[in-house]
C-alpha atoms as a PDB file:
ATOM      1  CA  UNK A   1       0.000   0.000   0.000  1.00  0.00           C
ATOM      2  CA  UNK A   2       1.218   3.008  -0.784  1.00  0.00           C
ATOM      3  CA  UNK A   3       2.279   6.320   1.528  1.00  0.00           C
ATOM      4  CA  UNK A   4      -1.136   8.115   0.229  1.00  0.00           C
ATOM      5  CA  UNK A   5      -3.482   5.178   0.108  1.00  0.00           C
ATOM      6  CA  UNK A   6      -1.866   4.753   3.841  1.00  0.00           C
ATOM      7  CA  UNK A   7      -2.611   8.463   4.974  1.00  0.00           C
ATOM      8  CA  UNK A   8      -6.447   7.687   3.266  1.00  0.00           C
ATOM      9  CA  UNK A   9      -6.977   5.316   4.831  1.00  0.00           C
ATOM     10  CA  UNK A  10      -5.779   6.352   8.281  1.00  0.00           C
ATOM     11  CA  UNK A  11      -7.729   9.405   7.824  1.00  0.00           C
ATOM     12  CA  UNK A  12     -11.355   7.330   6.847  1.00  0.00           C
ATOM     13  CA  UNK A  13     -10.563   5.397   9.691  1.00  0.00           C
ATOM     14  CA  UNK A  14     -10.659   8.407  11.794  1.00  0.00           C
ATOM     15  CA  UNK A  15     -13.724   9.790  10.334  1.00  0.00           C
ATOM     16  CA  UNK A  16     -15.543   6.651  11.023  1.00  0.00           C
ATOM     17  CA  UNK A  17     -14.155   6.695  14.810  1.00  0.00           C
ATOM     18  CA  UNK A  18     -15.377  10.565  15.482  1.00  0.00           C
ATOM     19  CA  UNK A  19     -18.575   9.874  13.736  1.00  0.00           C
ATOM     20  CA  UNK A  20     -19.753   6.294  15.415  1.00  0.00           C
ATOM     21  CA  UNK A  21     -17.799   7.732  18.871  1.00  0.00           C
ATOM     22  CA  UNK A  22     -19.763  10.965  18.819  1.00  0.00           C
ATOM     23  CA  UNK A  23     -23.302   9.443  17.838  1.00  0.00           C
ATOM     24  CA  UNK A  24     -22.751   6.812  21.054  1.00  0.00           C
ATOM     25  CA  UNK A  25     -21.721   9.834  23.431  1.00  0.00           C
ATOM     26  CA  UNK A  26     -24.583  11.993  22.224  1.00  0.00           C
ATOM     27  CA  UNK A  27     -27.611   8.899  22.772  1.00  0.00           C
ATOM     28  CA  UNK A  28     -25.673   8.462  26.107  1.00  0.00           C
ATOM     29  CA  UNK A  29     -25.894  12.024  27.267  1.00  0.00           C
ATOM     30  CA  UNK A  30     -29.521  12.113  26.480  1.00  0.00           C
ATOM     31  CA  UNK A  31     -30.445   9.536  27.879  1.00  0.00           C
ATOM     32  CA  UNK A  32     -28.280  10.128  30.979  1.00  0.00           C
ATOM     33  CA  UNK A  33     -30.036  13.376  30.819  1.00  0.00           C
ATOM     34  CA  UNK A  34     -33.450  11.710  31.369  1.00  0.00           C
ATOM     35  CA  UNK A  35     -32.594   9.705  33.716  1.00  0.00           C
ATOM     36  CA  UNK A  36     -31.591  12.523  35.890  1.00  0.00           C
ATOM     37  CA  UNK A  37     -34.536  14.328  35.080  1.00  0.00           C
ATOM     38  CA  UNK A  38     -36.334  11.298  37.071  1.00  0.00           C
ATOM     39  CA  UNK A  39     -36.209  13.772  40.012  1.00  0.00           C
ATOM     40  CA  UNK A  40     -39.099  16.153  38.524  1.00  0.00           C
ATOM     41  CA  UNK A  41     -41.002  13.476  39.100  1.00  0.00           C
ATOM     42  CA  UNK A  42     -39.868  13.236  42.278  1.00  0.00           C
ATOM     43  CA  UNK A  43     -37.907  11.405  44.926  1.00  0.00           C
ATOM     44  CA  UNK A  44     -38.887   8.151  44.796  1.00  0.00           C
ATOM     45  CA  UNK A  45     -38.510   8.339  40.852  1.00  0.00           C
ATOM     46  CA  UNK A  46     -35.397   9.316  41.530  1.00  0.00           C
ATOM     47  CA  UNK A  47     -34.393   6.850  43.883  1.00  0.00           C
ATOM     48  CA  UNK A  48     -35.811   3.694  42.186  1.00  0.00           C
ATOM     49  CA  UNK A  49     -33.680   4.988  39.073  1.00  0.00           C
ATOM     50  CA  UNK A  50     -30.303   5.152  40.914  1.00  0.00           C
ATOM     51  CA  UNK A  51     -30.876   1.935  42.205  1.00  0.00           C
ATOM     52  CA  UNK A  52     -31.715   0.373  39.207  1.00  0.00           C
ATOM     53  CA  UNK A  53     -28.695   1.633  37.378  1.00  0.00           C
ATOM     54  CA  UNK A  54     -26.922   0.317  40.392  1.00  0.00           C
ATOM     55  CA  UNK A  55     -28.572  -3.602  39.613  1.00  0.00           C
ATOM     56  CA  UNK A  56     -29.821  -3.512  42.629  1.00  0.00           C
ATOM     57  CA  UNK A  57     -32.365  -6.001  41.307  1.00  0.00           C
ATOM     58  CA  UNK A  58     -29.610  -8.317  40.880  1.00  0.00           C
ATOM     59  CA  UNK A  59     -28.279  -8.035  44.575  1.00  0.00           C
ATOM     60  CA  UNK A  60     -30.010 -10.031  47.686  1.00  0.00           C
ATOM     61  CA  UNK A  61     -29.914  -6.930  49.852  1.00  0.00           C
ATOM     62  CA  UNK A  62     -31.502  -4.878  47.260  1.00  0.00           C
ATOM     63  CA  UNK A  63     -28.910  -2.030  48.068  1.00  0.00           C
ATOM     64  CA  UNK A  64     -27.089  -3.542  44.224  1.00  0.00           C
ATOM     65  CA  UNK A  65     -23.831  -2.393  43.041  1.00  0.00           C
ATOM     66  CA  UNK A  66     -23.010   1.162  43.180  1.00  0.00           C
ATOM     67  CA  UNK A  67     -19.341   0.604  42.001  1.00  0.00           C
ATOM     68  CA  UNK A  68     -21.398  -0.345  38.330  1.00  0.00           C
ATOM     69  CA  UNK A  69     -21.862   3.734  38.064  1.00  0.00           C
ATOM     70  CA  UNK A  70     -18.082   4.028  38.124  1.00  0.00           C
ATOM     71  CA  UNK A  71     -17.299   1.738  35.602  1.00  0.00           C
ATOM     72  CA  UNK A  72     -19.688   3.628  33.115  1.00  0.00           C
ATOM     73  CA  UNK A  73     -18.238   6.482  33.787  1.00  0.00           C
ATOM     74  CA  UNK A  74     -14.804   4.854  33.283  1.00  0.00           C
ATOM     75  CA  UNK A  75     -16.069   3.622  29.944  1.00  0.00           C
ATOM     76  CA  UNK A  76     -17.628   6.992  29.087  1.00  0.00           C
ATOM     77  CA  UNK A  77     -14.341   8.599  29.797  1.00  0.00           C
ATOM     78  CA  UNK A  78     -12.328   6.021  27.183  1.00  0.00           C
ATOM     79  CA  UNK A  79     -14.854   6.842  24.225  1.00  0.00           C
ATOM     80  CA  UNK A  80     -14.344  10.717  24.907  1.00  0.00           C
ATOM     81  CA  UNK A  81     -11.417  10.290  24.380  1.00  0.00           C
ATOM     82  CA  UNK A  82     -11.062   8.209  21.455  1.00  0.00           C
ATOM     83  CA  UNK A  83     -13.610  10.875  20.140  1.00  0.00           C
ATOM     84  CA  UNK A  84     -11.445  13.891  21.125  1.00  0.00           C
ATOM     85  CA  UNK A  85      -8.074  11.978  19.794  1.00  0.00           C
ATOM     86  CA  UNK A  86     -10.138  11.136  16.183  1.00  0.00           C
ATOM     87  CA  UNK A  87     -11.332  15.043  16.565  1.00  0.00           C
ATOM     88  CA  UNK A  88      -8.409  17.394  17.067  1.00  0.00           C
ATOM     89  CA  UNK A  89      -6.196  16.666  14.250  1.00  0.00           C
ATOM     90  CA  UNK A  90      -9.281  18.554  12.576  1.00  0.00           C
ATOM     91  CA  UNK A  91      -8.671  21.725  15.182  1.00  0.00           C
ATOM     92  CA  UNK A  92      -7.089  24.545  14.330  1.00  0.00           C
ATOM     93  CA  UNK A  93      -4.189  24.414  16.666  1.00  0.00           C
ATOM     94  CA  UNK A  94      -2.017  27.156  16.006  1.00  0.00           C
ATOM     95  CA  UNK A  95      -2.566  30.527  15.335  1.00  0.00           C
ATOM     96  CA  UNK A  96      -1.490  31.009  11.663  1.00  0.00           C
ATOM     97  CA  UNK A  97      -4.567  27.932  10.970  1.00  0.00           C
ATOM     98  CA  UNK A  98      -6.907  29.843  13.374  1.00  0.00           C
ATOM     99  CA  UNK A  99      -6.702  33.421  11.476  1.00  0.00           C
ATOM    100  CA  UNK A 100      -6.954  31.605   8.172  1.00  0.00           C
ATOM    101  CA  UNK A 101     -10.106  30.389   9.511  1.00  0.00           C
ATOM    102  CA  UNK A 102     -11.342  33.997  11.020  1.00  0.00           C
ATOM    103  CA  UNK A 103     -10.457  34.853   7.679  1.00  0.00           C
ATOM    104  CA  UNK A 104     -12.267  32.189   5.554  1.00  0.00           C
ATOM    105  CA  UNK A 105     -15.756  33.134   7.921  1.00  0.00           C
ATOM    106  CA  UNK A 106     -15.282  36.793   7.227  1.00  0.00           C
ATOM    107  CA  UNK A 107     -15.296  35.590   3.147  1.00  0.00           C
ATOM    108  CA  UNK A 108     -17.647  33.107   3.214  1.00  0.00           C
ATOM    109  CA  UNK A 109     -20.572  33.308   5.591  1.00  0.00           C
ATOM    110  CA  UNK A 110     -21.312  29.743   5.681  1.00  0.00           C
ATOM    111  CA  UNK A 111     -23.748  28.404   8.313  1.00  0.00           C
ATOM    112  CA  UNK A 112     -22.387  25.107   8.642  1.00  0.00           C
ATOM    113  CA  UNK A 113     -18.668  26.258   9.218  1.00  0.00           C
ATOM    114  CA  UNK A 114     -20.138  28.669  12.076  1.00  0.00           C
ATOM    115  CA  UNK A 115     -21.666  24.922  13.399  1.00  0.00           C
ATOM    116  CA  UNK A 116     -18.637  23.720  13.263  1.00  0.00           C
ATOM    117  CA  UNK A 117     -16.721  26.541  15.087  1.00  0.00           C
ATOM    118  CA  UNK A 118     -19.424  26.827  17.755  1.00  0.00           C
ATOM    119  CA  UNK A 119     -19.176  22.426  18.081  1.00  0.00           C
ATOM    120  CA  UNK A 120     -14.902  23.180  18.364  1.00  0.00           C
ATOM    121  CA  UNK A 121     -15.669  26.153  20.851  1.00  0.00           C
ATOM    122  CA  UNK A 122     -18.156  23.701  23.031  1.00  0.00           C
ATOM    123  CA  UNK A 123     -15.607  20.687  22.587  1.00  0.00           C
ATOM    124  CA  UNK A 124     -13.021  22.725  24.113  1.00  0.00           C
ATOM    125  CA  UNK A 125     -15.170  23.548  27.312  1.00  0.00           C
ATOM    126  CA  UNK A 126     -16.368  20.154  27.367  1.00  0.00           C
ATOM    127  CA  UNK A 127     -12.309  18.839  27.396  1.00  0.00           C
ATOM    128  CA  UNK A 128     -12.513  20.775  30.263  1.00  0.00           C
ATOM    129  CA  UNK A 129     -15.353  19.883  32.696  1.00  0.00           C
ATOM    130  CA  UNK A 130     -16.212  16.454  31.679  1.00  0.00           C
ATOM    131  CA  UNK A 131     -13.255  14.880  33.597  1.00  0.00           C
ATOM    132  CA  UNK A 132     -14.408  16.928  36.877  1.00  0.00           C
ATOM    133  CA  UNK A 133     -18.156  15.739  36.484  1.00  0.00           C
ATOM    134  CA  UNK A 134     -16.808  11.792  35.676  1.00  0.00           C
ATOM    135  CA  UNK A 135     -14.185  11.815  38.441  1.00  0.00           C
ATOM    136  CA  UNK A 136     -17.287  13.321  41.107  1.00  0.00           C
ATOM    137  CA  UNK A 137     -19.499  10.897  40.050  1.00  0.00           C
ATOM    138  CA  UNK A 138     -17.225   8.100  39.633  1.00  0.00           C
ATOM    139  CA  UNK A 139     -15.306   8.619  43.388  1.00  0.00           C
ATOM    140  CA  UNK A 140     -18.892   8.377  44.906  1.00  0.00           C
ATOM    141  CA  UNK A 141     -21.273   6.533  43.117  1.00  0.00           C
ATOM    142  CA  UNK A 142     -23.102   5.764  46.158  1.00  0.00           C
ATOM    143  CA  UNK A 143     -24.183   8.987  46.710  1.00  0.00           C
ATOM    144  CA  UNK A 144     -26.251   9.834  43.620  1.00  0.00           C
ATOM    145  CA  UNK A 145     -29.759   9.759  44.658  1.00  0.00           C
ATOM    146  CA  UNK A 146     -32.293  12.925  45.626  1.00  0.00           C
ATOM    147  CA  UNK A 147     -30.300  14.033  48.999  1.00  0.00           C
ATOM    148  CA  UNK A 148     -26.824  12.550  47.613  1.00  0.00           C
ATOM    149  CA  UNK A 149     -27.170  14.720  44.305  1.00  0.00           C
ATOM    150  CA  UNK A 150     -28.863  17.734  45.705  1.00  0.00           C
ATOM    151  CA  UNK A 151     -25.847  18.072  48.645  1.00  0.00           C
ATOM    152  CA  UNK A 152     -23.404  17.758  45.969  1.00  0.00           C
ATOM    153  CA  UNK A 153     -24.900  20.010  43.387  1.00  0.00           C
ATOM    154  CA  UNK A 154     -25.920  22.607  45.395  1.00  0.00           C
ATOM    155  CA  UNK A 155     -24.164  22.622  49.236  1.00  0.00           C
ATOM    156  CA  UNK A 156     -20.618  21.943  47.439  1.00  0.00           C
ATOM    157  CA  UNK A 157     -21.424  24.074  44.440  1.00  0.00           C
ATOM    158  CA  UNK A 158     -21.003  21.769  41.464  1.00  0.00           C
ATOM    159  CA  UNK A 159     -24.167  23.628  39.983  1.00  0.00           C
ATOM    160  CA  UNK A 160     -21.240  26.049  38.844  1.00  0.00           C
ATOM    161  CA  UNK A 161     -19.454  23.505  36.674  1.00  0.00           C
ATOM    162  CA  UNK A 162     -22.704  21.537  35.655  1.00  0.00           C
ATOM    163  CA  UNK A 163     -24.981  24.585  34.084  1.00  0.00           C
ATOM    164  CA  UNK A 164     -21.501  25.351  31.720  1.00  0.00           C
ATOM    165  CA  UNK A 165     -21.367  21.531  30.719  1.00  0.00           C
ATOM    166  CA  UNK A 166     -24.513  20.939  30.231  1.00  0.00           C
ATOM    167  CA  UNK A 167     -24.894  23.917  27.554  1.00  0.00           C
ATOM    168  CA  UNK A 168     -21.516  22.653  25.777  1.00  0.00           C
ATOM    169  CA  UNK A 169     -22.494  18.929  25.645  1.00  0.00           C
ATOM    170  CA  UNK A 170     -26.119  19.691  24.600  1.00  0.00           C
ATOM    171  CA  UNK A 171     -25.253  22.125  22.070  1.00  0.00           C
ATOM    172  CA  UNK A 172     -21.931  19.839  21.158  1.00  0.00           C
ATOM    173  CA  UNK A 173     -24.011  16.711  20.704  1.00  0.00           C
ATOM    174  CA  UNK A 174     -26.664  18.455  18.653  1.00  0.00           C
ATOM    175  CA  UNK A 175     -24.481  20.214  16.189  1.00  0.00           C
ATOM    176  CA  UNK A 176     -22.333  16.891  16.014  1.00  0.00           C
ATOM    177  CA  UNK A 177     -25.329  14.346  15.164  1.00  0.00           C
ATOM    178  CA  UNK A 178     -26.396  16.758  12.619  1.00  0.00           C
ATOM    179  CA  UNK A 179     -22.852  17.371  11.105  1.00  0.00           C
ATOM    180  CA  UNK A 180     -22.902  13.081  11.115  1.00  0.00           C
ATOM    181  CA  UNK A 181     -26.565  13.111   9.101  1.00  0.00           C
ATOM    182  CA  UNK A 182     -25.130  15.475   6.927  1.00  0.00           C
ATOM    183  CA  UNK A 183     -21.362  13.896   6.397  1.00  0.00           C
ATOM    184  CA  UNK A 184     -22.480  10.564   5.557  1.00  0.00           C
ATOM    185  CA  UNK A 185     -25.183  11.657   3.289  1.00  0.00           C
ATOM    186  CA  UNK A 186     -28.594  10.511   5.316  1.00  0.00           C
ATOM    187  CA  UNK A 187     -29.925  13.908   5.018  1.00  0.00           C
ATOM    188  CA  UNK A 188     -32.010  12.790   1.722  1.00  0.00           C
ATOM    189  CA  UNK A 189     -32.927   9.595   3.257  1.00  0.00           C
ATOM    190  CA  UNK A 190     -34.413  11.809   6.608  1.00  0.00           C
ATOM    191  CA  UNK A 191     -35.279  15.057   5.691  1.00  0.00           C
ATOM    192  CA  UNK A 192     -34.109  18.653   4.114  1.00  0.00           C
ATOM    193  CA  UNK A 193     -30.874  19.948   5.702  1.00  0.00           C
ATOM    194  CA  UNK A 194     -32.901  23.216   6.586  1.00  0.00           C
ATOM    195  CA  UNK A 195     -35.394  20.965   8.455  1.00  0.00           C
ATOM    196  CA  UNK A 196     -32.757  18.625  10.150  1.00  0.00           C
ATOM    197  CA  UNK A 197     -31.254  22.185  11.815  1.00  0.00           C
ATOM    198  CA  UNK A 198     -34.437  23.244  12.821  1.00  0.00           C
ATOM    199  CA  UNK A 199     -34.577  19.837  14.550  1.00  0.00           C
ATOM    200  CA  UNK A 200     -31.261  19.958  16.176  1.00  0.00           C
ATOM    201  CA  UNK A 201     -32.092  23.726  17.283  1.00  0.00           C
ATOM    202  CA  UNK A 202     -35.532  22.100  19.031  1.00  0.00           C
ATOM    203  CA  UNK A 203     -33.396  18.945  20.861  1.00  0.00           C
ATOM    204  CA  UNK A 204     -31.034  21.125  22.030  1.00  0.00           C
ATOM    205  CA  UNK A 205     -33.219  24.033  23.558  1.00  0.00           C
ATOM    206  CA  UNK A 206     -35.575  21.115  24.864  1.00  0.00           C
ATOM    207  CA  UNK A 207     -32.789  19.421  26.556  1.00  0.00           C
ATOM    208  CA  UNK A 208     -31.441  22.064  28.326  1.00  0.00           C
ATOM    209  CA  UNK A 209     -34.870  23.068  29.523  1.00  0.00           C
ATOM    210  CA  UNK A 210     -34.745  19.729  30.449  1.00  0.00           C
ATOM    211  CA  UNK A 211     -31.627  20.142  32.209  1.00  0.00           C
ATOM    212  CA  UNK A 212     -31.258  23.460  34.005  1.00  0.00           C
ATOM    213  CA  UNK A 213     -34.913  22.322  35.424  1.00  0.00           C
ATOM    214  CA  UNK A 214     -33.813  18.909  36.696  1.00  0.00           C
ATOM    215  CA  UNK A 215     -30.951  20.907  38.204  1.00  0.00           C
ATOM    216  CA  UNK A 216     -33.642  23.381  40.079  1.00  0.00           C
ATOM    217  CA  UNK A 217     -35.723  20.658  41.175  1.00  0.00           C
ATOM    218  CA  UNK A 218     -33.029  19.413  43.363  1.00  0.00           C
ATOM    219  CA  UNK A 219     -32.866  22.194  45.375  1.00  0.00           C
ATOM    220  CA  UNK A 220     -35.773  21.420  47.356  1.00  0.00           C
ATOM    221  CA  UNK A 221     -33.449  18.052  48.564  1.00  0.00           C
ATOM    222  CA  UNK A 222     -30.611  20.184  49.502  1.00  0.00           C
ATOM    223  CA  UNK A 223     -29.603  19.870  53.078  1.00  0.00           C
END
């Protein structure tokens, strides 16, 4: 094989790694998402949640396995960062690639590159406050639950790191499922491109609606 059929390939190989990496994080986060929204419904919805994410229908005691929450967020952290290693040779890194860039927006005022900055720009905040939220809940999984959560969120102040994340990986995953539909050509299969952004402008508004209220409603539980 030769050098360019090498560098091809290595390159499609990272394409398909970002792509299938991202669209796994993204279905996680949402659904994460609605799992923690459990506590709108309250307490108990809450509770029977945690524990069921924790097997505890598996264990004799019925207290299950709270160490299970730490190895998904072990796992979660390994598939960020495959995603983030098949990502950033696509960053501009230095700043003679980042003013060619200002300079290429200024040109051409193309809505998809301004997705793209904005999913770089979100990335980079993400890179930055995911490992605090996986090593917090991954430490202590026993103490997610209503009281557990609330204490944490609130008393310690983690509500200052998780309001930030949750508009980068909302907005991030939105912009990036999108970006998939549209790179691998499903966009005629689904839908008009203009339609498929309106629908990633609606998931990602609903979400963190979805969030920043689950986030309120565990105020009440604060001690």
């Amino acid at each position: 094989m030769s050098l360019t059929k090498k560098i091809n390939y290595f390159g499609g190989w990272l394409d398909v790694s970002q792509s299938l990496s991202g669209i796994i994080l993204a279905l996680f986060l949402w659904t994460h998402l609605l799992l923690v929204a459990s506590i709108l419904l309250g307490a108990d919805a809450m509770t029977m949640v945690a524990k069921t994410m924790e097997l505890s229908f598996l264990s004799a005691d019925g207290h299950g396995y709270p160490w299970v929450v730490s190895v998904i967020a072990v796992v979660i952290g390994i598939i960020t960062l495959v995603h983030v290693l098949a990502a950033v040779h696509k960053l501009p890194l230095n700043l003679q690639q980042q003013r060619a860039l200002r300079q290429q927006m200024q040109v051409i005022h193309h809505g998809d590159t301004k997705l793209w900055v904005w999913q770089a720009v979100t990335g980079v905040g993400i890179l930055l406050l995911l490992p605090l939220h996986l090593w917090l809940i991954g430490s202590a999984p026993e103490t997610i639950g209503p009281v557990g959560s609330a204490d944490r969120i609130w008393n310690d102040g983690v509500w200052m790191v998780y309001v930030p994340l949750l508009l980068c990986v909302e907005l991030h995953a939105a912009i990036g499922v999108y970006r998939v539909i549209i790179k691998w050509g499903a966009q005629s299969a689904l839908s008009s491109r203009s339609r498929i952004r309106k629908i990633k402008t609606i998931v990602s508004i609903v979400f963190v609606l979805v969030g920043l209220a689950a986030l309120l409603a565990f105020l009440p539980h604060a001690t």
